[in-house]
C-alpha atoms as a PDB file:
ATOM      1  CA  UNK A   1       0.000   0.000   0.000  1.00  0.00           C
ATOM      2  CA  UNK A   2       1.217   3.321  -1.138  1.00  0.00           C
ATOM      3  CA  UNK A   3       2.008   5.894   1.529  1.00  0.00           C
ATOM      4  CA  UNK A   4      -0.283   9.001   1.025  1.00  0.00           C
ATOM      5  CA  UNK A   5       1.830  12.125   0.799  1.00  0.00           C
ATOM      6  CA  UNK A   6       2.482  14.925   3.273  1.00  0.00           C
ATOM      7  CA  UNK A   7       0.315  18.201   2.681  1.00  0.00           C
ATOM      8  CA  UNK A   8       2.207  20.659   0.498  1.00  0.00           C
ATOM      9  CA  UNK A   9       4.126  23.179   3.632  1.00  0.00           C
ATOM     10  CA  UNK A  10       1.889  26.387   3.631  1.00  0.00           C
ATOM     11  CA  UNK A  11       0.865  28.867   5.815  1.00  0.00           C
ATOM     12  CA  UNK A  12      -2.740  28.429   4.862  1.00  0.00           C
ATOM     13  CA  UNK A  13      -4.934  26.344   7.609  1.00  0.00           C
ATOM     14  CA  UNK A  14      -7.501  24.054   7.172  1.00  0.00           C
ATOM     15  CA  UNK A  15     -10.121  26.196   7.999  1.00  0.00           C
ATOM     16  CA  UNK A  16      -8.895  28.772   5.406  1.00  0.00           C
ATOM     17  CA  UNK A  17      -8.796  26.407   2.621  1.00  0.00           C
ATOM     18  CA  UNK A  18     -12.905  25.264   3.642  1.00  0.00           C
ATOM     19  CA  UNK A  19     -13.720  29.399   3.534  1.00  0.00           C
ATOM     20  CA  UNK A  20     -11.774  29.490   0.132  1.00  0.00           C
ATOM     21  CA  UNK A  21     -13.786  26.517  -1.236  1.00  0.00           C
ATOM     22  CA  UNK A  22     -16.986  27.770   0.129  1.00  0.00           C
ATOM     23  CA  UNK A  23     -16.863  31.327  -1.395  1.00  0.00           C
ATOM     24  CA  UNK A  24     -16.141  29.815  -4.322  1.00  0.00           C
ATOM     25  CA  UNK A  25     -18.923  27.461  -4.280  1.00  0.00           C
ATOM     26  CA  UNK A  26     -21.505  29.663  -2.517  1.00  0.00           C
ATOM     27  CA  UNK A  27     -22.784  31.510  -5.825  1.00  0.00           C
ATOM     28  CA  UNK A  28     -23.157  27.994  -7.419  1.00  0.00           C
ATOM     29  CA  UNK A  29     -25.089  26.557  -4.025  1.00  0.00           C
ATOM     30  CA  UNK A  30     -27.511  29.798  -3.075  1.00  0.00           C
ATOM     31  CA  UNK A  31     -28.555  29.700  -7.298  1.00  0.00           C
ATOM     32  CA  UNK A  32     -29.177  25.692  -7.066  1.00  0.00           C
ATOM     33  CA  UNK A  33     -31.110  25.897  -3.867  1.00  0.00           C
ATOM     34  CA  UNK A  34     -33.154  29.049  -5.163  1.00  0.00           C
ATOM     35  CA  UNK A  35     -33.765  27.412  -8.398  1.00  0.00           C
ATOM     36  CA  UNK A  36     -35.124  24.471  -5.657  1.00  0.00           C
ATOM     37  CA  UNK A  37     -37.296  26.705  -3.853  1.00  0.00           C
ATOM     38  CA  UNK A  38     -38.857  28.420  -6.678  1.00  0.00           C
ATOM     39  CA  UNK A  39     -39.810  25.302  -7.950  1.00  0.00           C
ATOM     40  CA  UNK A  40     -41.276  23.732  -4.956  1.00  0.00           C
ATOM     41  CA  UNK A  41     -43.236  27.235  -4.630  1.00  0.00           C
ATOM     42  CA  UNK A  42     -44.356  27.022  -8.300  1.00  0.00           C
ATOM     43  CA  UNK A  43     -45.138  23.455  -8.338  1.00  0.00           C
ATOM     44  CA  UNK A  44     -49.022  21.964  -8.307  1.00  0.00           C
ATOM     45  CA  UNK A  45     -49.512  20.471  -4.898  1.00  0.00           C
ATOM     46  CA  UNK A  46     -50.582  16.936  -6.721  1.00  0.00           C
ATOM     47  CA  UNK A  47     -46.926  17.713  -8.058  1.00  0.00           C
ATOM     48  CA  UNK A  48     -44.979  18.153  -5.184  1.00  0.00           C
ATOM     49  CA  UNK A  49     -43.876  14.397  -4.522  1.00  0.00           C
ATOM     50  CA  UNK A  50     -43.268  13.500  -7.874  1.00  0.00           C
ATOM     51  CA  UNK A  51     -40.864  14.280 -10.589  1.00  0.00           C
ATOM     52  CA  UNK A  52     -39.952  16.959  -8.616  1.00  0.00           C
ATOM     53  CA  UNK A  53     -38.322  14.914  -6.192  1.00  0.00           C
ATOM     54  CA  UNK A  54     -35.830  13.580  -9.324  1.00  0.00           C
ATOM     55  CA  UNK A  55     -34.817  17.408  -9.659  1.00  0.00           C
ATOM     56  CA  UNK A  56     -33.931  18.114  -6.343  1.00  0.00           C
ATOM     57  CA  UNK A  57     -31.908  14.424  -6.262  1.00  0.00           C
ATOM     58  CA  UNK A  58     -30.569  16.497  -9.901  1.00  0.00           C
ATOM     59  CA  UNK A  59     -29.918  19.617  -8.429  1.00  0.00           C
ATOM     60  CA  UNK A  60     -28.112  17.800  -5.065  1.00  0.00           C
ATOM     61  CA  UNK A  61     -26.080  15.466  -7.417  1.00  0.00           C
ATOM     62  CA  UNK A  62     -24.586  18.781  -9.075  1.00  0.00           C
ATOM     63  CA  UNK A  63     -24.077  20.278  -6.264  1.00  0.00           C
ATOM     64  CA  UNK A  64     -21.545  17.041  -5.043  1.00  0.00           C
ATOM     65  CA  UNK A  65     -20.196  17.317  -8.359  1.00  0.00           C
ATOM     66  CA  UNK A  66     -19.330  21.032  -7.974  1.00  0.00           C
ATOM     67  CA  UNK A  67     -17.883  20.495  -4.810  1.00  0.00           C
ATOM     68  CA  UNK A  68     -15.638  17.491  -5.903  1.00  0.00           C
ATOM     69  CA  UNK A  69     -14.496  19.475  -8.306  1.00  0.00           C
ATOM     70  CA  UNK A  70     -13.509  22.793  -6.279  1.00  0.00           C
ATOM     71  CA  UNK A  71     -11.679  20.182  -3.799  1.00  0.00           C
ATOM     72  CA  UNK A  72      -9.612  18.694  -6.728  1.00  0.00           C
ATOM     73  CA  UNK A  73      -8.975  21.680  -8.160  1.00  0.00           C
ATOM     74  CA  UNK A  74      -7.789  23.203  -4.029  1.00  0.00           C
ATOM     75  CA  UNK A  75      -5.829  19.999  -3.945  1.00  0.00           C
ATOM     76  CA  UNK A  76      -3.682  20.754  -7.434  1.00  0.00           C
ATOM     77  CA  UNK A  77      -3.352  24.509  -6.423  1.00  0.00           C
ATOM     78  CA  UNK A  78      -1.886  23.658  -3.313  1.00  0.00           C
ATOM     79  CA  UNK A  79       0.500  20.548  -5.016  1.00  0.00           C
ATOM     80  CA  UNK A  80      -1.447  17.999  -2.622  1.00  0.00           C
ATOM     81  CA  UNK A  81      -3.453  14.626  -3.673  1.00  0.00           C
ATOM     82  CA  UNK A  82      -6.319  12.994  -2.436  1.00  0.00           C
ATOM     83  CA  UNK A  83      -4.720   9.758  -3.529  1.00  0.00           C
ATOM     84  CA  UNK A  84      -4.288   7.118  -1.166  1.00  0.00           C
END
């Protein structure tokens, strides 16, 4: 088994790098869930357990996507991997 390497040295902590990832992702995140709210205002009532239940799995699948992303992206900037 492959030893997982050391975090890049840097002055930046761990809590900085989760306030750098989540302004980054908070535009992304505050549009999805609006997009989810208008849509569960807008939606029939006979509606509102059906297909729109497969759009907010949508929306929450994108959202893990985005933030996968961001992370791998943090982890390059910083000359760290996630591999084990």
């Amino acid at each position: 088994m492959a030893a997982r390497p050391l975090p890049a040295t840097t002055d930046e902590t761990r809590e900085q790098r989760i306030e750098a990832l989540m302004k980054e992702l908070r535009p992304k995140v505050e549009a999805t869930v609006r997009q989810m709210v208008e849509r569960a205002v807008d939606v029939p009532e006979a509606e509102e357990f059906g297909a729109i239940d497969f759009e907010f799995r949508d929306a929450g699948l994108k959202l893990t996507n985005e933030v996968r992303q961001a992370s791998v992206a943090s982890r390059k900037k910083r000359g760290t991997s996630g591999a084990a």
